[in-house]
Structure formats: C-alpha cells, structure tokens
N, C-alpha and C. Protein backbone atom coordinates (compact mmCIF):
# COMPACT_ATOMS: atom_id res chain seq x y z
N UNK A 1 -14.37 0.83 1.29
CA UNK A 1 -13.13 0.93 0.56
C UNK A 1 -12.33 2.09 1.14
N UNK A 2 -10.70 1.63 1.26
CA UNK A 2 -10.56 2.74 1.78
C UNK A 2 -9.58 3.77 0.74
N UNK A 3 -9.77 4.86 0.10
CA UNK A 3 -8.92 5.06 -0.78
C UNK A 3 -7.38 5.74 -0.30
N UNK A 4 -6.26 5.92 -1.09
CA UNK A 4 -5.38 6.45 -0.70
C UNK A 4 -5.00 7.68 -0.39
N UNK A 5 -4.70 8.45 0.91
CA UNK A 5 -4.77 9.67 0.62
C UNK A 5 -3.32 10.51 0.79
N UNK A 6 -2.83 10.85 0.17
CA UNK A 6 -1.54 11.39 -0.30
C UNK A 6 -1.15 12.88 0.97
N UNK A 7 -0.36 12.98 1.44
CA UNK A 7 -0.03 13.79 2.41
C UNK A 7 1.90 13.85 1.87
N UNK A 8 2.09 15.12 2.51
CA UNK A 8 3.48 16.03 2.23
C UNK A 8 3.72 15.58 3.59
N UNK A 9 2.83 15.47 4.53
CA UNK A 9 3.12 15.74 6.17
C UNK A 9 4.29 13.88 6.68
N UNK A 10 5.18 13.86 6.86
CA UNK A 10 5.97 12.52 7.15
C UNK A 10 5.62 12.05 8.52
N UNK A 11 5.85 11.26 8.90
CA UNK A 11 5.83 10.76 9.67
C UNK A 11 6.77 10.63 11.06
N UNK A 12 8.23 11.06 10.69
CA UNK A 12 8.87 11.28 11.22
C UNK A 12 9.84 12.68 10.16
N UNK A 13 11.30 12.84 10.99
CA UNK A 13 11.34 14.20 10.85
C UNK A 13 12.36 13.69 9.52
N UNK A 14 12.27 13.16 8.53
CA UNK A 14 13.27 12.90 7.60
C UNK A 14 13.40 14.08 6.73
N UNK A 15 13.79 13.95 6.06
CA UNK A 15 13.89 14.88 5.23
C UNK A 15 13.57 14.73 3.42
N UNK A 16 13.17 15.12 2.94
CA UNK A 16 11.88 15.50 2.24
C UNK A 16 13.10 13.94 0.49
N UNK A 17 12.27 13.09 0.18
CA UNK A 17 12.77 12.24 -0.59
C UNK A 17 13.74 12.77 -1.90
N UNK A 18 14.52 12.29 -2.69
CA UNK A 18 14.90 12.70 -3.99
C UNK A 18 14.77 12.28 -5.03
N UNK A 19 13.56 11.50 -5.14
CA UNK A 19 12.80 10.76 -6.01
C UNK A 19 11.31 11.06 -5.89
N UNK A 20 10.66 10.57 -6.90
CA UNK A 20 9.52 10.84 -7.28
C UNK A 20 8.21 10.26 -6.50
N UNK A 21 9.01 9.87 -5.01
CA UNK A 21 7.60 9.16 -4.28
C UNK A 21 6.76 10.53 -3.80
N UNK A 22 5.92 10.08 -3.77
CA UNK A 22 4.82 10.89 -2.89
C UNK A 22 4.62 10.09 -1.52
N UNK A 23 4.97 10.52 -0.43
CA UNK A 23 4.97 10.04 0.78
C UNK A 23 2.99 9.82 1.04
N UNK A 24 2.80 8.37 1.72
CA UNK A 24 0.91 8.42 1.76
C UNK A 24 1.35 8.63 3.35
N UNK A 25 -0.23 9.50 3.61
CA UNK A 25 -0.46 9.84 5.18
C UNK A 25 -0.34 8.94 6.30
N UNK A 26 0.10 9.22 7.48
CA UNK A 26 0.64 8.31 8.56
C UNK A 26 -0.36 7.41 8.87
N UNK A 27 -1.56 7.65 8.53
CA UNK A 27 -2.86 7.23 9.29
C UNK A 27 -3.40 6.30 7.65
N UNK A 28 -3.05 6.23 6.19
CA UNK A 28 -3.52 5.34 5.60
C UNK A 28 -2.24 4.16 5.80
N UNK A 29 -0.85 4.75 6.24
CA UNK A 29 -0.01 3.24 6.56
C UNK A 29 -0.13 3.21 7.83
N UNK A 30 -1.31 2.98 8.70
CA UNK A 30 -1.65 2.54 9.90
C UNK A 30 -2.54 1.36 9.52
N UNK A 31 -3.10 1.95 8.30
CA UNK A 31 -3.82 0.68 7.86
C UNK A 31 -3.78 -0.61 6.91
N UNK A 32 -2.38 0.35 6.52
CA UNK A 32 -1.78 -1.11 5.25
C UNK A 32 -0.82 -1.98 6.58
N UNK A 33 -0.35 -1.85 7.84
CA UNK A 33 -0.06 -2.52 9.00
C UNK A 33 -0.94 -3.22 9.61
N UNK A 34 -1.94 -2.52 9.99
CA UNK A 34 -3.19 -3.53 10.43
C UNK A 34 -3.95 -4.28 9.78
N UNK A 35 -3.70 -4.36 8.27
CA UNK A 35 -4.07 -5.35 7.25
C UNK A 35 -3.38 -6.29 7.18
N UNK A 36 -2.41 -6.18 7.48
CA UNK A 36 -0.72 -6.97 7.32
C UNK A 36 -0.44 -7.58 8.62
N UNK A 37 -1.25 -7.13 9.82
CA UNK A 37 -1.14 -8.11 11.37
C UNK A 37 -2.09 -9.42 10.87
N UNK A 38 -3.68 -8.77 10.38
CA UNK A 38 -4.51 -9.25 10.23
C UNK A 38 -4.72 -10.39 9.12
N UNK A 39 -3.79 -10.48 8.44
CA UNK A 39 -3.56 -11.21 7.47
C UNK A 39 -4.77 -11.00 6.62
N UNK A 40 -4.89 -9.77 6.27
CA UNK A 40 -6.80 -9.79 5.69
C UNK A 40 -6.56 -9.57 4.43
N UNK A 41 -7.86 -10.42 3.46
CA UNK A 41 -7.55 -10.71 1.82
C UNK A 41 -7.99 -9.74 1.73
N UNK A 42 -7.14 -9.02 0.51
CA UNK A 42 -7.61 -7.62 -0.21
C UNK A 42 -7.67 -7.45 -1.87
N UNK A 43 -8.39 -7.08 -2.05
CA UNK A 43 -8.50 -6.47 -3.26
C UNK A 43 -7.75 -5.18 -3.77
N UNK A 44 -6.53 -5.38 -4.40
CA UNK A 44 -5.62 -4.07 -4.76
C UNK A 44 -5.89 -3.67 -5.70
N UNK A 45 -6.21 -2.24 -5.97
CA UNK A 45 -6.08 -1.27 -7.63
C UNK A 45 -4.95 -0.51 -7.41
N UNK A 46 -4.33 -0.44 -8.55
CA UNK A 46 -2.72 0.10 -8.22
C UNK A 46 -2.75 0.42 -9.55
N UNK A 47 -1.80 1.50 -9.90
CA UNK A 47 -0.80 1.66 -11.29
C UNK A 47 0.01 0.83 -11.50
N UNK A 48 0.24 0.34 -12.47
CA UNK A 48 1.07 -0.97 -12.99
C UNK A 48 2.47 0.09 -13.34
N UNK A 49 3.36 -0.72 -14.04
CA UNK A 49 4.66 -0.24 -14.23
C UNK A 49 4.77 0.11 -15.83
N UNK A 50 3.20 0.35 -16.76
CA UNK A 50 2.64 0.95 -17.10
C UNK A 50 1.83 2.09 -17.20
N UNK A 51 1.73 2.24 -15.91
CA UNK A 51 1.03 3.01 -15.72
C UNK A 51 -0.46 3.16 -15.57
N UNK A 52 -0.86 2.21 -16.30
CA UNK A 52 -2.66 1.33 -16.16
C UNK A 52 -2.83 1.43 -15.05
N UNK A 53 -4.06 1.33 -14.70
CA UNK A 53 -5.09 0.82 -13.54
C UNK A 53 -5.32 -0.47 -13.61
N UNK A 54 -4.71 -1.42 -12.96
CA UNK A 54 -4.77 -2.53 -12.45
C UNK A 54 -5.06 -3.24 -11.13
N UNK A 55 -6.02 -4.43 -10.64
CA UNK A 55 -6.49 -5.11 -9.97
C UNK A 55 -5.56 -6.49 -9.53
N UNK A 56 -5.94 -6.75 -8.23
CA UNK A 56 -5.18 -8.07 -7.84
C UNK A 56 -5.73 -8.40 -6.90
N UNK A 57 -6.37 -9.52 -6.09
CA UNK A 57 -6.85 -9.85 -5.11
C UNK A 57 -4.91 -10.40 -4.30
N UNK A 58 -5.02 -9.96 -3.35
CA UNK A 58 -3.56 -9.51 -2.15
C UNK A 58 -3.94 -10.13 -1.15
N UNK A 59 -2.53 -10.42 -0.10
CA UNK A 59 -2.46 -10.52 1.39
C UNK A 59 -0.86 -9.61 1.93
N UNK A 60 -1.11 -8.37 2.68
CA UNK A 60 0.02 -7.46 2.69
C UNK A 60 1.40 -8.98 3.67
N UNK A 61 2.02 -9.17 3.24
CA UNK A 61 3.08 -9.65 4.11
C UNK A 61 4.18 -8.84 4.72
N UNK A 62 4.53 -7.58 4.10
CA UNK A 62 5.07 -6.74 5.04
C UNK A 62 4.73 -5.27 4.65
N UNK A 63 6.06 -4.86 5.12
CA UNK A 63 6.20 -3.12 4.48
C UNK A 63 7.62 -2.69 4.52
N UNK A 64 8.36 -2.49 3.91
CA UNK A 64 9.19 -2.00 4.06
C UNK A 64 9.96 -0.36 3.55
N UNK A 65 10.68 -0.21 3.57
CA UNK A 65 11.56 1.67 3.21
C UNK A 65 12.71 1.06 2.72
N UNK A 66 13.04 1.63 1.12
CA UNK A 66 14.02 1.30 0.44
C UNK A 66 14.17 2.68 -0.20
N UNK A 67 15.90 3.50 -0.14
CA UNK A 67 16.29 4.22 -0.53
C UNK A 67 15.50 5.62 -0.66
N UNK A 68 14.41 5.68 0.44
CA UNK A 68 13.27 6.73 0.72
C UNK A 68 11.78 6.80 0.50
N UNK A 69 11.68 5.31 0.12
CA UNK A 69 10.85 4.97 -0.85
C UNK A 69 9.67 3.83 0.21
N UNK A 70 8.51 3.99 0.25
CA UNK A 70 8.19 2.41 0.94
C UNK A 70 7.49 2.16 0.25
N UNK A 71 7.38 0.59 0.79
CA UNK A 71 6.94 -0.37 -0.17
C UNK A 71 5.97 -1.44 0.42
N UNK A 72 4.95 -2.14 -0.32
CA UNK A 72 4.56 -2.99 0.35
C UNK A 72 4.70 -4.68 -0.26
N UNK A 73 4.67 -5.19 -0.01
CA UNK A 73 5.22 -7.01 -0.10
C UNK A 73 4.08 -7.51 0.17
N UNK A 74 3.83 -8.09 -0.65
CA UNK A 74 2.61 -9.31 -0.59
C UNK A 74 2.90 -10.73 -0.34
N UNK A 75 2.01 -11.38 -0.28
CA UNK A 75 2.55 -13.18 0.14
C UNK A 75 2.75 -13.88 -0.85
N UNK A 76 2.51 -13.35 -2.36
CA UNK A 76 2.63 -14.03 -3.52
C UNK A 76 4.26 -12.97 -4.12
N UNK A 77 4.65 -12.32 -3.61
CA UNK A 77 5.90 -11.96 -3.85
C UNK A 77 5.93 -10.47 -4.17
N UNK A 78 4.80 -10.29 -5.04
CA UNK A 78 4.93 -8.99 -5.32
C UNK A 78 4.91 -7.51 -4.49
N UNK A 79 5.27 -6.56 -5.48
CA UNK A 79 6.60 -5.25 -4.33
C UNK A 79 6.35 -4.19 -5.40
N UNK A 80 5.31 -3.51 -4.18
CA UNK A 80 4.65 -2.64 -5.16
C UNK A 80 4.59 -1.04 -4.05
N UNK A 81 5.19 0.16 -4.79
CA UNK A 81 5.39 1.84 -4.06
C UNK A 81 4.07 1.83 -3.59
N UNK A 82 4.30 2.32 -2.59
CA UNK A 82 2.75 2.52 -2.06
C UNK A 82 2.13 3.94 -2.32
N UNK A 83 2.82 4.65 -3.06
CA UNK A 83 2.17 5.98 -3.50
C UNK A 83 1.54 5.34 -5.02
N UNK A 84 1.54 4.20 -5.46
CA UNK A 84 1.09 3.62 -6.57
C UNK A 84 -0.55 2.75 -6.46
N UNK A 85 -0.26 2.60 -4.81
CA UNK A 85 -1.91 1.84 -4.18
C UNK A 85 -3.06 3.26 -4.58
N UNK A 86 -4.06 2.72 -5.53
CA UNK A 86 -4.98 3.64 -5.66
C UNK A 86 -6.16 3.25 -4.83
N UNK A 87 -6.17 2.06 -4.18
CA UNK A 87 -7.60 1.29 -3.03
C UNK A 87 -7.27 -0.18 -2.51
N UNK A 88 -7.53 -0.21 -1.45
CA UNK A 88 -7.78 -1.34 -1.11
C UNK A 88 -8.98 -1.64 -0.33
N UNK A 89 -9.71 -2.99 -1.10
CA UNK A 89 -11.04 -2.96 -0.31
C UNK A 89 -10.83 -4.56 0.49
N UNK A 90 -11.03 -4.83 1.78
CA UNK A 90 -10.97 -5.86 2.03
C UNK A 90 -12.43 -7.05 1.81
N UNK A 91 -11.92 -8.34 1.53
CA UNK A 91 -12.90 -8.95 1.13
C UNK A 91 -13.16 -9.85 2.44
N UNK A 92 -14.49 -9.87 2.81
CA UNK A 92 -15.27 -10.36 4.18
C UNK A 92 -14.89 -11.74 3.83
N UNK A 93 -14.89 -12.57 5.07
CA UNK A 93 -14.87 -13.87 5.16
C UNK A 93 -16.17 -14.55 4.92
N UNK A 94 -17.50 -13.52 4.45
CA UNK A 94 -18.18 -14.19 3.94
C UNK A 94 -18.33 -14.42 2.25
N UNK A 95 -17.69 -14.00 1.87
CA UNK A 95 -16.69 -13.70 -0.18
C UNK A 95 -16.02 -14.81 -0.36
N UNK A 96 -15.25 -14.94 0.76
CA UNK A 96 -14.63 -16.14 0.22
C UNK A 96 -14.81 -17.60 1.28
N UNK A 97 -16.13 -17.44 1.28
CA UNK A 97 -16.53 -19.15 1.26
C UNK A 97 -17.46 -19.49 0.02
C-alpha cells in the first residue's frame, strides 16, 4: 500500500496556493501517473466531502490542476483533491479473477 505523503516542497517553481490544498510530494504523483498509464484497479481511501473515511475500488483516468488545486479523475467520473487520497492499494490481477 502506498500511503500519501504530504510535502510543502512543489514541483515546479509556482508559487505557494491560496486555498486550502496541501500540495502531495512529486514522487507520490509519479505514482498516481503510472497508475493512470497502467490502467491499474485500485482500491481508494479518501475523505469524503464529509469528511469520513471512505473506500472505492478506482481506475485513475487522468490528473489534472484546477485553480491551484490537482485533481484526480477516475473512469467512473469521479474528481476527487488529491491531498484528500489517504491510500491507494492496487489490486493484483490475481483479485480479480
């Protein structure tokens, strides 16, 4: 599992957000990209828009940066801050046969 690990350090030289994201480290969105080439099924725990700890079995379809903010897009639609991803564990292709 890999959990999320929260870094101040950006990625490039922007300048620091005006909202409440917490920017995640360059090297855990190296891996929400290579999940997202790989088309690999995941298991998401995230904060809901509640605030709960909530579960979803996922496939990342993109990533994108909105108003300082990034985000990740799934193949079932959902668009969720990625300072809100608390794990993603990928599930082996032997799980789901």
């Amino acid at each position: 599992m890999k959990d999320n690990q929260h870094s101040n350090n950006s990625c490039s030289n922007k300048e620091i957000p005006e909202t409440d994201y917490q920017r995640i480290s360059c090297d855990y969105y190296d891996y929400l990209e290579m999940y997202a080439i790989q088309k690999q099924q995941l298991i998401l725990k995230y904060k809901d828009a509640h605030n709960q700890t909530a579960e979803k079995k996922i496939q990342i379809k993109t990533l994108e940066t909105k108003n300082k903010e990034e985000f990740m897009i799934s193949t079932d639609g959902m668009r969720l801050r990625l300072d809100k991803i608390i794990s993603l564990t990928p599930i082996s292709n032997l799980e789901e046969e």
